[in-house]
C-alpha atoms as a PDB file:
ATOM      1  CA  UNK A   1      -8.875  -9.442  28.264  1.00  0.00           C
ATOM      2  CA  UNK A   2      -6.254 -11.864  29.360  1.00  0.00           C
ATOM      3  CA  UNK A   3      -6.051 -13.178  33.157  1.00  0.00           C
ATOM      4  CA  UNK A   4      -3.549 -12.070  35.263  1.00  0.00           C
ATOM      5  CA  UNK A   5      -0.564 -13.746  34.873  1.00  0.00           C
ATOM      6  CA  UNK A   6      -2.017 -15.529  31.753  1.00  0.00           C
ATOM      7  CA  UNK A   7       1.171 -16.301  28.921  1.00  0.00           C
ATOM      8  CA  UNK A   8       1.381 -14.163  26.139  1.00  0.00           C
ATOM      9  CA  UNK A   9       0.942 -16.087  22.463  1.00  0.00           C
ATOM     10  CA  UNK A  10       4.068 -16.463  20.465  1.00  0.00           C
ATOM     11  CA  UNK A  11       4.574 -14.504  17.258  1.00  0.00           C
ATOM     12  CA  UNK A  12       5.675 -16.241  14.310  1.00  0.00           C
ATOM     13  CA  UNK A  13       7.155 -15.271  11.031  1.00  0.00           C
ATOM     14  CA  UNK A  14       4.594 -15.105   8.294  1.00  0.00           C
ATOM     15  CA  UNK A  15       4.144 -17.708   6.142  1.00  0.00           C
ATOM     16  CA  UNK A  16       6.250 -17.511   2.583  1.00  0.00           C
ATOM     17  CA  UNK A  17       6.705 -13.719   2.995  1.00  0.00           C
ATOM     18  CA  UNK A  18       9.136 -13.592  -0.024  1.00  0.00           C
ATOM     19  CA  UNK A  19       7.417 -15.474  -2.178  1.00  0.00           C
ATOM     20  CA  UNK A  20       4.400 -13.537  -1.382  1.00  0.00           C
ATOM     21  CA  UNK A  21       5.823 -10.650  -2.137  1.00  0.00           C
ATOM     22  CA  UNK A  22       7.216 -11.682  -5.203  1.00  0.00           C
ATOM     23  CA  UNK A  23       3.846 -12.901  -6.745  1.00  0.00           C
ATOM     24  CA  UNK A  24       1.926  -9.675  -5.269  1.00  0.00           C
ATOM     25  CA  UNK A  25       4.719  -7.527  -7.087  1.00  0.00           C
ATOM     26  CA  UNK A  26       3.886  -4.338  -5.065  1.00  0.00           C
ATOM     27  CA  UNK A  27       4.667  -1.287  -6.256  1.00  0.00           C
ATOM     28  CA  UNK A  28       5.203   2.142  -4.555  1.00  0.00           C
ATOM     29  CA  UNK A  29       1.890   4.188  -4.368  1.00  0.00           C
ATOM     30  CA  UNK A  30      -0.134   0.812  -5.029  1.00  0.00           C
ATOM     31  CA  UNK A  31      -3.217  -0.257  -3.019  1.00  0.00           C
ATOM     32  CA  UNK A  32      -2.973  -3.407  -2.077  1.00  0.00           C
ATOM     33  CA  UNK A  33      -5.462  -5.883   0.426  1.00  0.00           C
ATOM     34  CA  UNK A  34      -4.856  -8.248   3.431  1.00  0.00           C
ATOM     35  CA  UNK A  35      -8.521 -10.166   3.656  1.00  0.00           C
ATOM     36  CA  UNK A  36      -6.166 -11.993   6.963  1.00  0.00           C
ATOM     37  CA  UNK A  37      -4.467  -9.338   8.556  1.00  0.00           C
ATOM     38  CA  UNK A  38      -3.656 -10.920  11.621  1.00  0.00           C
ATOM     39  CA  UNK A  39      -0.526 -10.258  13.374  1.00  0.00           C
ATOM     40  CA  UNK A  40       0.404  -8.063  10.143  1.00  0.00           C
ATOM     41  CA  UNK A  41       2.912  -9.865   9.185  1.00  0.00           C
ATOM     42  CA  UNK A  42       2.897  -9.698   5.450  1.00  0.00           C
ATOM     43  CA  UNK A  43       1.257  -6.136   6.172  1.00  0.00           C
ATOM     44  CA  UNK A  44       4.366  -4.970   7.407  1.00  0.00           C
ATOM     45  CA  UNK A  45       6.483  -5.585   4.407  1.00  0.00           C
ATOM     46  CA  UNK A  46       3.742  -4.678   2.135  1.00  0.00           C
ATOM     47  CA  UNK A  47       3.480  -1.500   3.228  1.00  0.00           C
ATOM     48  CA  UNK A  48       7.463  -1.094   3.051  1.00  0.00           C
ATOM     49  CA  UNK A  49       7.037  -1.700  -0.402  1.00  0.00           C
ATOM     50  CA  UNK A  50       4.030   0.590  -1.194  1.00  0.00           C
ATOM     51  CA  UNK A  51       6.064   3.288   0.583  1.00  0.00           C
ATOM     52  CA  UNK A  52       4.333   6.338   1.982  1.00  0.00           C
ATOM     53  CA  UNK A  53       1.986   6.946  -1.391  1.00  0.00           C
ATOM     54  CA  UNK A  54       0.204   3.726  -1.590  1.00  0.00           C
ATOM     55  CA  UNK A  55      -2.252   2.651   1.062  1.00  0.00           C
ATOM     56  CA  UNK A  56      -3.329  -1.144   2.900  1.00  0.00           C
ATOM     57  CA  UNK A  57      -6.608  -2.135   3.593  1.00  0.00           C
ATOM     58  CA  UNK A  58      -6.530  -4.591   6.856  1.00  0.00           C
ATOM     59  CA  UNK A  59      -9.191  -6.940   7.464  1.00  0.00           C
ATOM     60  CA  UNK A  60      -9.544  -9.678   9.756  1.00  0.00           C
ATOM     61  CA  UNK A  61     -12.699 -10.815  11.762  1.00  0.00           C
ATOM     62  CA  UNK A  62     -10.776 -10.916  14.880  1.00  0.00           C
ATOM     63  CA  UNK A  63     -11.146  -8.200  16.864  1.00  0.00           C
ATOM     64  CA  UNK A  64      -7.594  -9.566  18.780  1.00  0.00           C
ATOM     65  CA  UNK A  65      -6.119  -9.748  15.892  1.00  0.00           C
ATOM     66  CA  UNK A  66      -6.641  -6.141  14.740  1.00  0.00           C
ATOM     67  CA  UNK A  67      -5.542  -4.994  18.184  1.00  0.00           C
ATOM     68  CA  UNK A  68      -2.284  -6.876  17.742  1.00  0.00           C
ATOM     69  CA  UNK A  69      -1.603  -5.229  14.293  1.00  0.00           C
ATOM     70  CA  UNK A  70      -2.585  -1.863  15.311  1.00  0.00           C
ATOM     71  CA  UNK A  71       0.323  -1.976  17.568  1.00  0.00           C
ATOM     72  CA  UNK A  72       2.795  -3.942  15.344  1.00  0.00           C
ATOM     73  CA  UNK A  73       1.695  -1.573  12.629  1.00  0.00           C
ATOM     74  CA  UNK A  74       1.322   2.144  14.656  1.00  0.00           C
ATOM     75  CA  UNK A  75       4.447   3.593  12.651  1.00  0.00           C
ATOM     76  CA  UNK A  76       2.688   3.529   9.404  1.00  0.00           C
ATOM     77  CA  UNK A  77      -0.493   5.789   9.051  1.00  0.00           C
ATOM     78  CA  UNK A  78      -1.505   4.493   5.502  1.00  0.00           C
ATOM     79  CA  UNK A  79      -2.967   1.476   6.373  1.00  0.00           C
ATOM     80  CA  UNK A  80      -7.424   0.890   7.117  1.00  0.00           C
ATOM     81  CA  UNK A  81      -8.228  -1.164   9.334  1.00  0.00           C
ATOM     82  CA  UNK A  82     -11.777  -3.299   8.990  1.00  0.00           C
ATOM     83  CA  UNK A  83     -12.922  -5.552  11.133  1.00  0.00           C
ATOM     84  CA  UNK A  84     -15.232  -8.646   9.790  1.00  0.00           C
ATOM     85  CA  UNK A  85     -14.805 -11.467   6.739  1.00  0.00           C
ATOM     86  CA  UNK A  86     -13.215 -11.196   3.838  1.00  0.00           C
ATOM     87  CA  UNK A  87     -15.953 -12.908   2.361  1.00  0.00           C
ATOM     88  CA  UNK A  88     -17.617  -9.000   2.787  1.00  0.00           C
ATOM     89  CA  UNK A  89     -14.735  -7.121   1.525  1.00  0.00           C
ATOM     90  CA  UNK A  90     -16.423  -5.647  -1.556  1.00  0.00           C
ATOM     91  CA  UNK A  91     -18.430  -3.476   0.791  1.00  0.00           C
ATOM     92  CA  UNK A  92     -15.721  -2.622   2.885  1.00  0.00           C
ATOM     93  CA  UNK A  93     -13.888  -1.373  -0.461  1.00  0.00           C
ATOM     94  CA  UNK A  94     -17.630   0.145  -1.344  1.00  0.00           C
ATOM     95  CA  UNK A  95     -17.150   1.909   1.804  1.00  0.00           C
ATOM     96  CA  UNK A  96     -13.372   3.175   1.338  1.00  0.00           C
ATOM     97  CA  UNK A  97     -14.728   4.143  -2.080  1.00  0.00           C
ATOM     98  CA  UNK A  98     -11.857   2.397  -4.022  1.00  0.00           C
ATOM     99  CA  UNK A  99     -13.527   1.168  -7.235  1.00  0.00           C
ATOM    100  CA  UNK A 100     -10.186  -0.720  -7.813  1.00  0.00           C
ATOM    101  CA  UNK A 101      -7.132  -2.224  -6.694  1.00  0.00           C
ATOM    102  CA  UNK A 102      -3.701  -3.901  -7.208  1.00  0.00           C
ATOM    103  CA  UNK A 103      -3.493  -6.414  -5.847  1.00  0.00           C
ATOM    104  CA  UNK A 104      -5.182  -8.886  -2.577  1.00  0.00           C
ATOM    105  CA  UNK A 105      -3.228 -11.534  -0.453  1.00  0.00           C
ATOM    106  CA  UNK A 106      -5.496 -14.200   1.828  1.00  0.00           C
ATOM    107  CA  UNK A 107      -3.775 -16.350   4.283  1.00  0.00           C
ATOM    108  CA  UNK A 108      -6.544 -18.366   4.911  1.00  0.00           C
ATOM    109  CA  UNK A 109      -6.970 -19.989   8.913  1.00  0.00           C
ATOM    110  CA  UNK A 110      -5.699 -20.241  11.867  1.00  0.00           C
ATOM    111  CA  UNK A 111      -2.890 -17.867  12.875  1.00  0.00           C
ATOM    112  CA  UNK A 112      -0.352 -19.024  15.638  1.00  0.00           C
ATOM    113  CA  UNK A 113      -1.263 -16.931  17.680  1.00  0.00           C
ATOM    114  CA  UNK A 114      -5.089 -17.826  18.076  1.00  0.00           C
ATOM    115  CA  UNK A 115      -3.528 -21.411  18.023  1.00  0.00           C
ATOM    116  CA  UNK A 116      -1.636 -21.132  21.124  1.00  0.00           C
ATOM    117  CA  UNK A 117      -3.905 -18.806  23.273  1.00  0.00           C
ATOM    118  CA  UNK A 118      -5.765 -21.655  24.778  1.00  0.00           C
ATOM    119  CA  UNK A 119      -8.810 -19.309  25.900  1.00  0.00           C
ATOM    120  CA  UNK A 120      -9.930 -19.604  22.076  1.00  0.00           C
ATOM    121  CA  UNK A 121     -10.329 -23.101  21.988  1.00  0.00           C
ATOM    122  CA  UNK A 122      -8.490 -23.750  18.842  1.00  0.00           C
ATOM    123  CA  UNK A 123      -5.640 -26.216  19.698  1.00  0.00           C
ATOM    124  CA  UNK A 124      -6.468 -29.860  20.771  1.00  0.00           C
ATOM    125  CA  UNK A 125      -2.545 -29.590  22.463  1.00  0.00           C
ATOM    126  CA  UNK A 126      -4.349 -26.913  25.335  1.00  0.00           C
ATOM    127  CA  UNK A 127      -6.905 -26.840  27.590  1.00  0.00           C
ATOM    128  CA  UNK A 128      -9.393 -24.552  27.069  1.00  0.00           C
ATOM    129  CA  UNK A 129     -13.314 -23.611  26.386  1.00  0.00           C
ATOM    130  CA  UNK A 130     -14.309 -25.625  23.578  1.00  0.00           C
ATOM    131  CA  UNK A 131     -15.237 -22.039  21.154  1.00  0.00           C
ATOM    132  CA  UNK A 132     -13.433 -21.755  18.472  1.00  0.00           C
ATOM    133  CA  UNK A 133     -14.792 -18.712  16.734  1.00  0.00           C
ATOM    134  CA  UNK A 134     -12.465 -16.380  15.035  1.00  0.00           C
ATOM    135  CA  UNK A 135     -14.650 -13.474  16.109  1.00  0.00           C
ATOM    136  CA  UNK A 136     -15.708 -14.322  19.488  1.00  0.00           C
ATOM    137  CA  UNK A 137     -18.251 -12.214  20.125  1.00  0.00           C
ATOM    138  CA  UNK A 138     -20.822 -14.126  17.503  1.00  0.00           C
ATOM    139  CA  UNK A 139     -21.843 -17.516  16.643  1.00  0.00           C
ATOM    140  CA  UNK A 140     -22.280 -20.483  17.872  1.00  0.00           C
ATOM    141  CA  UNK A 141     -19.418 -22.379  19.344  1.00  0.00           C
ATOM    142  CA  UNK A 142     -17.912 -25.467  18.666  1.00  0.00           C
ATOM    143  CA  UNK A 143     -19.191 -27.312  21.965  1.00  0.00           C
ATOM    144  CA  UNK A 144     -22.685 -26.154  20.473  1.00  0.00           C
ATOM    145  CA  UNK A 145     -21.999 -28.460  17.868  1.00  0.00           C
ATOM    146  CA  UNK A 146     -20.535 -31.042  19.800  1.00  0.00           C
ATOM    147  CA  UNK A 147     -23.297 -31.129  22.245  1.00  0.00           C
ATOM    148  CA  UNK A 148     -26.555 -30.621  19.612  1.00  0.00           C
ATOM    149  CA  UNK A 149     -25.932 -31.836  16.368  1.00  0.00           C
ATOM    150  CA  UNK A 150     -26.839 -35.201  15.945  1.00  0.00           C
ATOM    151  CA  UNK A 151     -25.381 -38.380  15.541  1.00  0.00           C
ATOM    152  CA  UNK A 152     -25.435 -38.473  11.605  1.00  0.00           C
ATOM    153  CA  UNK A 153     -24.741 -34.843  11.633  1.00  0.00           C
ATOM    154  CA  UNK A 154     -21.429 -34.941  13.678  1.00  0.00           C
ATOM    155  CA  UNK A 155     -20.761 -38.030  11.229  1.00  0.00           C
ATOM    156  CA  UNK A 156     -21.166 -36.280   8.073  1.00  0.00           C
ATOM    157  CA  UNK A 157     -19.429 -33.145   9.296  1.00  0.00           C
ATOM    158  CA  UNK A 158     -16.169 -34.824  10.252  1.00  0.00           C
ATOM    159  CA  UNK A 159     -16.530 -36.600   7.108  1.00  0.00           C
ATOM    160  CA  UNK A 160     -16.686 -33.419   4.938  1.00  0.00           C
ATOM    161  CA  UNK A 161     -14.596 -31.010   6.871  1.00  0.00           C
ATOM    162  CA  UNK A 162     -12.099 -33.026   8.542  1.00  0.00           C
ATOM    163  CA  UNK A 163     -12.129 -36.052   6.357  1.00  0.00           C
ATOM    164  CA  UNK A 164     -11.643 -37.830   9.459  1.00  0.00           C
ATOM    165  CA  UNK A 165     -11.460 -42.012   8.385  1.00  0.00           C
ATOM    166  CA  UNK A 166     -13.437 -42.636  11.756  1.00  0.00           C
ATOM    167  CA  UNK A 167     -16.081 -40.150  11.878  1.00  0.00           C
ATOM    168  CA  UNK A 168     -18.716 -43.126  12.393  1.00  0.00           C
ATOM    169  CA  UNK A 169     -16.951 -44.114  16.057  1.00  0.00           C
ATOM    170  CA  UNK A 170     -16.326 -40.333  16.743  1.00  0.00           C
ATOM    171  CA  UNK A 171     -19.442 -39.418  16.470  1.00  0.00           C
ATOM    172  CA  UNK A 172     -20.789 -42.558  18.469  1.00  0.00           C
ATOM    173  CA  UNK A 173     -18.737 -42.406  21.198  1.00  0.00           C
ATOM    174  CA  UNK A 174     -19.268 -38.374  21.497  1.00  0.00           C
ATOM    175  CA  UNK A 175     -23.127 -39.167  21.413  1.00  0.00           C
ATOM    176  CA  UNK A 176     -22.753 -41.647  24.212  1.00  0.00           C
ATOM    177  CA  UNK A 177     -20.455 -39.343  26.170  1.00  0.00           C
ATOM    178  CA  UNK A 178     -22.589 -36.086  26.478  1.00  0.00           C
ATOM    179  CA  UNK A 179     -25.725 -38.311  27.544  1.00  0.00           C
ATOM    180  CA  UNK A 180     -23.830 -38.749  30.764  1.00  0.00           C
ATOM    181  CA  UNK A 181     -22.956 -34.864  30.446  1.00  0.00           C
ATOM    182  CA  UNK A 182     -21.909 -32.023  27.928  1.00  0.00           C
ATOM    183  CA  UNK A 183     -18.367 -31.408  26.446  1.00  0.00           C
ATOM    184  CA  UNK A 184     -17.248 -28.438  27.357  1.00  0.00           C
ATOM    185  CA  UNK A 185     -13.244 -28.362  26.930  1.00  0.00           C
ATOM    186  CA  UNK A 186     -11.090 -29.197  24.463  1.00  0.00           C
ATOM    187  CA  UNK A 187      -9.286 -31.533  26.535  1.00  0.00           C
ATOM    188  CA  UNK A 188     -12.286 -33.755  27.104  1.00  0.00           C
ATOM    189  CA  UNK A 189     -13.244 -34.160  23.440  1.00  0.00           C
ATOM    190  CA  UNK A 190     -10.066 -35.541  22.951  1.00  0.00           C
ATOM    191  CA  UNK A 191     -10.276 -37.720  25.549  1.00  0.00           C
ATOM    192  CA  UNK A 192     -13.603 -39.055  23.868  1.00  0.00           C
ATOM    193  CA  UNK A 193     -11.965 -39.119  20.268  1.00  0.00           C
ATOM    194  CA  UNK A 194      -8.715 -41.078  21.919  1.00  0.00           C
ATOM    195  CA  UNK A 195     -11.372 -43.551  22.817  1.00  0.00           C
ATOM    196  CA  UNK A 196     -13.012 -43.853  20.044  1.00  0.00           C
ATOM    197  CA  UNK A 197     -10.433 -44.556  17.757  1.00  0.00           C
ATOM    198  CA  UNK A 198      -8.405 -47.243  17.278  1.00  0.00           C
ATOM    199  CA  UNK A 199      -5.031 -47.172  19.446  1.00  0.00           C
ATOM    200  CA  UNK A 200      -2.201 -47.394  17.051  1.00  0.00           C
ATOM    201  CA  UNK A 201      -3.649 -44.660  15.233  1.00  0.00           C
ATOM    202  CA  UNK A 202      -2.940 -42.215  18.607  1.00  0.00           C
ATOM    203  CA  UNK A 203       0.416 -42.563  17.103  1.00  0.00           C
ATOM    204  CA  UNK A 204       0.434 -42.301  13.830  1.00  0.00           C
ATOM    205  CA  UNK A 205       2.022 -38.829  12.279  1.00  0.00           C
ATOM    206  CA  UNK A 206      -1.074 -36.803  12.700  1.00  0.00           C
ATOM    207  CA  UNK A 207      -2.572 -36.159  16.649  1.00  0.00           C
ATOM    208  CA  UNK A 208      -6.158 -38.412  16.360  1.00  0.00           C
ATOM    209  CA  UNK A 209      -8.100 -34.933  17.376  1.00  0.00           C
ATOM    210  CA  UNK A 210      -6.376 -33.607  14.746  1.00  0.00           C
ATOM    211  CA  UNK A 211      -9.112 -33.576  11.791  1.00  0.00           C
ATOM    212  CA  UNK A 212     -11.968 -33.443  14.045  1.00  0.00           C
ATOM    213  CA  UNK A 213     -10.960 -29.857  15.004  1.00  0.00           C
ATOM    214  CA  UNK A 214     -10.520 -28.699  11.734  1.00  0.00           C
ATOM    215  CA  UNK A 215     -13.970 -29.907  10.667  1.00  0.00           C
ATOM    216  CA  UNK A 216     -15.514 -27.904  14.107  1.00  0.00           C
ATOM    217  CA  UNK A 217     -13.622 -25.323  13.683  1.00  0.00           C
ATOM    218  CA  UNK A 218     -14.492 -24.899   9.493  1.00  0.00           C
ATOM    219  CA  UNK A 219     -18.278 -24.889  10.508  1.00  0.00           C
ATOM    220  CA  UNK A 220     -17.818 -23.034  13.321  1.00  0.00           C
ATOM    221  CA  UNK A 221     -16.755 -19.820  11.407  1.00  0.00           C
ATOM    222  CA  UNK A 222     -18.189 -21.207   7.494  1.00  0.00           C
ATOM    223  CA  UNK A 223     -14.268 -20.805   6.386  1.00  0.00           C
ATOM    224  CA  UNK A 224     -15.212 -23.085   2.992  1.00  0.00           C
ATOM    225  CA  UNK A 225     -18.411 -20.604   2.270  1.00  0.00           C
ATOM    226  CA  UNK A 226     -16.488 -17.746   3.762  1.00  0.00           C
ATOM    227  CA  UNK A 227     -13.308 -18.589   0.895  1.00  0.00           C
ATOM    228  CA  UNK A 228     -16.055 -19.275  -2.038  1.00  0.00           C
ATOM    229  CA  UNK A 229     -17.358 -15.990  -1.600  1.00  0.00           C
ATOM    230  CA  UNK A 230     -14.520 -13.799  -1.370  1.00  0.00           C
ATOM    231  CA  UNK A 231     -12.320 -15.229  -4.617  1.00  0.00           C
ATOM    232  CA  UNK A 232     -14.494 -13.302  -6.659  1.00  0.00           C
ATOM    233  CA  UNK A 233     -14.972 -10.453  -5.112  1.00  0.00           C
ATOM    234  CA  UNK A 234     -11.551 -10.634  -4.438  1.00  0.00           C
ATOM    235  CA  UNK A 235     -10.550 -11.016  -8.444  1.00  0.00           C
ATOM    236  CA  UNK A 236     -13.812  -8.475  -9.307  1.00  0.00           C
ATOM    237  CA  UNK A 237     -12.110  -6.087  -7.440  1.00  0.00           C
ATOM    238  CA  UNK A 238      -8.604  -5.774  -9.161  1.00  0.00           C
ATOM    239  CA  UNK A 239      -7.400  -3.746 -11.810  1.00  0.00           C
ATOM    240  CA  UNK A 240      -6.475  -5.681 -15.201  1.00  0.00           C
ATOM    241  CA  UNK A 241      -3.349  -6.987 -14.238  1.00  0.00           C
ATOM    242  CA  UNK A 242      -4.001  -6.665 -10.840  1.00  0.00           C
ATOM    243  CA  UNK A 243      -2.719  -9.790  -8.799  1.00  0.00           C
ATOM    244  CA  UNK A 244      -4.242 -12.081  -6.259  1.00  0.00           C
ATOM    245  CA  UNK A 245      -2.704 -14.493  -4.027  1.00  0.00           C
ATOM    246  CA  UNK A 246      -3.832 -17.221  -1.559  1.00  0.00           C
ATOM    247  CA  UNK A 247      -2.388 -18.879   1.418  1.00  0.00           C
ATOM    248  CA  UNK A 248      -4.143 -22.320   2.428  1.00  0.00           C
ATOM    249  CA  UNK A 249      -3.618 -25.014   4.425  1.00  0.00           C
ATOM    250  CA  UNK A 250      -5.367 -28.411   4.123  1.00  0.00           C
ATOM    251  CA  UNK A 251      -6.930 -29.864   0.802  1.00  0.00           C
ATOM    252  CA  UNK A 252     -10.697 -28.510   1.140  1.00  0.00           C
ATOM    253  CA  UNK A 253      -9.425 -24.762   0.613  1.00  0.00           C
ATOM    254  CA  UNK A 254      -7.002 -25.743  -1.517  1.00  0.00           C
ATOM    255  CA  UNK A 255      -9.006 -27.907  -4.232  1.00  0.00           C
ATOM    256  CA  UNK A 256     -11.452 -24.799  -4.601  1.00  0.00           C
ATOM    257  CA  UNK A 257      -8.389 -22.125  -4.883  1.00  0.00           C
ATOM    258  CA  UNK A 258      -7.008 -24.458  -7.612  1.00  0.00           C
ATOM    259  CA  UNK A 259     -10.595 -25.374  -9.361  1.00  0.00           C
ATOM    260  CA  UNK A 260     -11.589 -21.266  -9.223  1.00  0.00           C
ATOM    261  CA  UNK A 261      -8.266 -20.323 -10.633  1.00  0.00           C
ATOM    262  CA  UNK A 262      -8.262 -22.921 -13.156  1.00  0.00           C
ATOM    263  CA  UNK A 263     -11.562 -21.703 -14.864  1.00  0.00           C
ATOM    264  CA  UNK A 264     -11.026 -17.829 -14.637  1.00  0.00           C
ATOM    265  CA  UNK A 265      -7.861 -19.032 -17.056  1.00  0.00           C
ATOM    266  CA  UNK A 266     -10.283 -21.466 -19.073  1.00  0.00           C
ATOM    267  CA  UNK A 267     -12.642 -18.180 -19.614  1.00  0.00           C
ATOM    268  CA  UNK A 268      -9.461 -16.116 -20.532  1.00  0.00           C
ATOM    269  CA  UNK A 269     -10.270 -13.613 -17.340  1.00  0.00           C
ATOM    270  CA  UNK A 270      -6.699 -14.781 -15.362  1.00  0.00           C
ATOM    271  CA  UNK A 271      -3.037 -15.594 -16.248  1.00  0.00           C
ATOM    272  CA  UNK A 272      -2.469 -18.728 -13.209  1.00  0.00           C
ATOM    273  CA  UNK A 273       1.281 -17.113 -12.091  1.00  0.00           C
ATOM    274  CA  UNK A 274       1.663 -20.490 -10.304  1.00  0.00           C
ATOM    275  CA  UNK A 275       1.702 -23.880 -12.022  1.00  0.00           C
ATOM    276  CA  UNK A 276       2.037 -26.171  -8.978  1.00  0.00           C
ATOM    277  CA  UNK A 277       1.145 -24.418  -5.368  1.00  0.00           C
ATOM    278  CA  UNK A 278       4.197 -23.416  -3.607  1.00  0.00           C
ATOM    279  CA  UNK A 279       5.279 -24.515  -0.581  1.00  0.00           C
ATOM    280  CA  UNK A 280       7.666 -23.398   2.233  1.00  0.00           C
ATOM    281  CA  UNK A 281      11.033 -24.504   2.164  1.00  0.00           C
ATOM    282  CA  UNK A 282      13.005 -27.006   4.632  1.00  0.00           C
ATOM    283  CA  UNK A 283      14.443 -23.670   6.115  1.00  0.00           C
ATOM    284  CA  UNK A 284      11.583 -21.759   6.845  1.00  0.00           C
ATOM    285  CA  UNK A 285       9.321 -25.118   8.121  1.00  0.00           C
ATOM    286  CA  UNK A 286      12.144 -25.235  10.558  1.00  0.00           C
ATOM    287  CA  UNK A 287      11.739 -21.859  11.601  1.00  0.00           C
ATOM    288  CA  UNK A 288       8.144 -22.068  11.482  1.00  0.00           C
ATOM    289  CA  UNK A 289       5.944 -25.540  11.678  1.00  0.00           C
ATOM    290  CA  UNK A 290       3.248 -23.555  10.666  1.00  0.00           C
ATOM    291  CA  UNK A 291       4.457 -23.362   7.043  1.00  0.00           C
ATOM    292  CA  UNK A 292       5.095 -26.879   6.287  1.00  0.00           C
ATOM    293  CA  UNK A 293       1.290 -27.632   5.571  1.00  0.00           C
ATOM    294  CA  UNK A 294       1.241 -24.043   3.640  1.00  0.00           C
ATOM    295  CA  UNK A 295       0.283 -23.881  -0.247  1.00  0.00           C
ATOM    296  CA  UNK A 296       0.695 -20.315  -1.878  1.00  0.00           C
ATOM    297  CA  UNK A 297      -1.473 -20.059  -5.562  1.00  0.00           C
ATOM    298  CA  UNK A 298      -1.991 -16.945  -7.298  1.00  0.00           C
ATOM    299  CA  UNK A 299      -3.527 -15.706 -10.663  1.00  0.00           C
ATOM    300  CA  UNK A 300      -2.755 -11.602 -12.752  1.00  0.00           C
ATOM    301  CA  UNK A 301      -6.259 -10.533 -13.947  1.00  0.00           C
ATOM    302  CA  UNK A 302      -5.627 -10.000 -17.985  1.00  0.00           C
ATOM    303  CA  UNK A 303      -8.261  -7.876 -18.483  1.00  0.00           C
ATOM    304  CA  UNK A 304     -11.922  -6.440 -17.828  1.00  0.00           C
ATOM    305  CA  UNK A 305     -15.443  -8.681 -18.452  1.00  0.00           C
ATOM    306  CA  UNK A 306     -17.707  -6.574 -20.858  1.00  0.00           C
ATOM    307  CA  UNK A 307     -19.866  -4.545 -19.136  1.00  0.00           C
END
């Protein structure tokens, strides 16, 4: 629960709505999945289009985050709501007993509103516990990392995850720091990564923390594992010519959204719907800064493996 007195996180239009909607191509009476419910954004206009016949299944491991869409979403009572990863949604569907559906949308990260509630630990631009974890009631946290992993561990991680240029100094200088005592907020780790890069690149266009907190937060809640497991249980899922589309934001999901996609078409499984990713336009990334990193891809299933 919030503190008293404790600022409410902005809402925020989701990301390419129309162009999600366009490349879903709901119809009424479908059945149609949000692995990233969030907010319930897209949800919202999904379900307008599915009209009263067709039914939602909501996931998101974010037990926040399905509170928030319960309430944005009371007025329509076709909608499930499942709490835990999409990289599990094949037994959530097992569950539902829906042997298949039309279509699946992932918008795969961090939603604004976990971004800007500085309790989660999330944004290097707050002060707050150094967590991170999109469910917070498992895991380990990110100052569990910080504090344990060792020297060529924290290297290699910001290497992989954030592909952080100085992840040799970071790591250093963080090892050197919690010897004296532990990092435990967000605002002292970047404290320690301001010092241990160099200074002109505090102002180059990306904050220095930047791509350190991506690669915490990526291990934090396995998003890359989490993403490789669900695209084909995702796609396995779908009727033939069922549709699948995915939201990412930095180059690690994106490469394996692209490479995936790519070699359903090369095994003649999926029709790739987009040739280049699509992006948000100068309109909405002024409306919403989230977008401007954004990169929609999506793929029709053409037709059923042999059994």
């Amino acid at each position: 629960m919030a503190s008293s007195g404790a600022a409410e996180p902005k809402s925020h239009d989701p990301v390419l709505l129309r162009e999600v909607l366009e490349l879903l191509h709901v119809e009424p009476g479908g059945v149609v999945l949000d692995g990233t419910l969030g907010s319930g954004g897209h949800a919202r206009e999904i379900l307008k289009a599915l009209g009263p016949r067709g039914r939602l299944i909501g996931i998101d491991q974010d037990p926040e985050a399905l509170r928030r869409a319960q309430e944005n979403l009371k007025e329509f009572s076709n909608i499930d709501y499942e709490q835990g990863s999409f990289a599990e949604l094949d037994k959530m569907l097992d569950r539902l007993n829906l042997k298949k559906i039309d279509a699946v949308i992932l918008d795969v990260g961090l939603s604004t509103e976990q971004l800007e509630d500085a309790r989660r630990g999330f944004s290097f631009l707050k002060e707050g516990p150094l967590d991170m974890r999109m469910d917070p009631t498992r895991g380990i946290r990110a100052r569990d990392l910080v504090n344990d992993l060792s020297q060529g561990d924290l290297e290699e991680l910001f290497k992989t995850c954030g592909e952080e240029r100085w992840s040799r100094r970071i790591a250093q200088v963080i090892c050197r720091r919690r010897t004296q005592r532990p990092i435990e907020t967000t605002t002292e780790l970047v404290e320690v990564i301001k010092q241990a890069v160099p200074r002109p690149y505090h102002f180059g266009p990306r904050h220095p923390a930047m791509r350190v907190f991506q690669a915490l937060r990526i291990r934090v809640n396995g998003e890359l594992e989490a993403l490789e497991a669900a695209l084909p249980r995702a796609f396995d899922a779908l009727r033939p010519g069922g549709r699948l589309a995915v939201i990412s934001f930095h180059s690690l999901e994106d490469r394996r959204v692209k490479q995936t996609f790519r070699q359903w078409s090369a095994e003649g499984k999926a029709k790739i719907l987009t040739r280049k990713p699509i992006g948000a336009s100068d309109e909405e990334v002024e409306r919403n800064p989230r977008s401007r990193s954004a990169k929609l891809r999506a793929v029709e299933k053409t037709g059923e493996e042999a059994e």
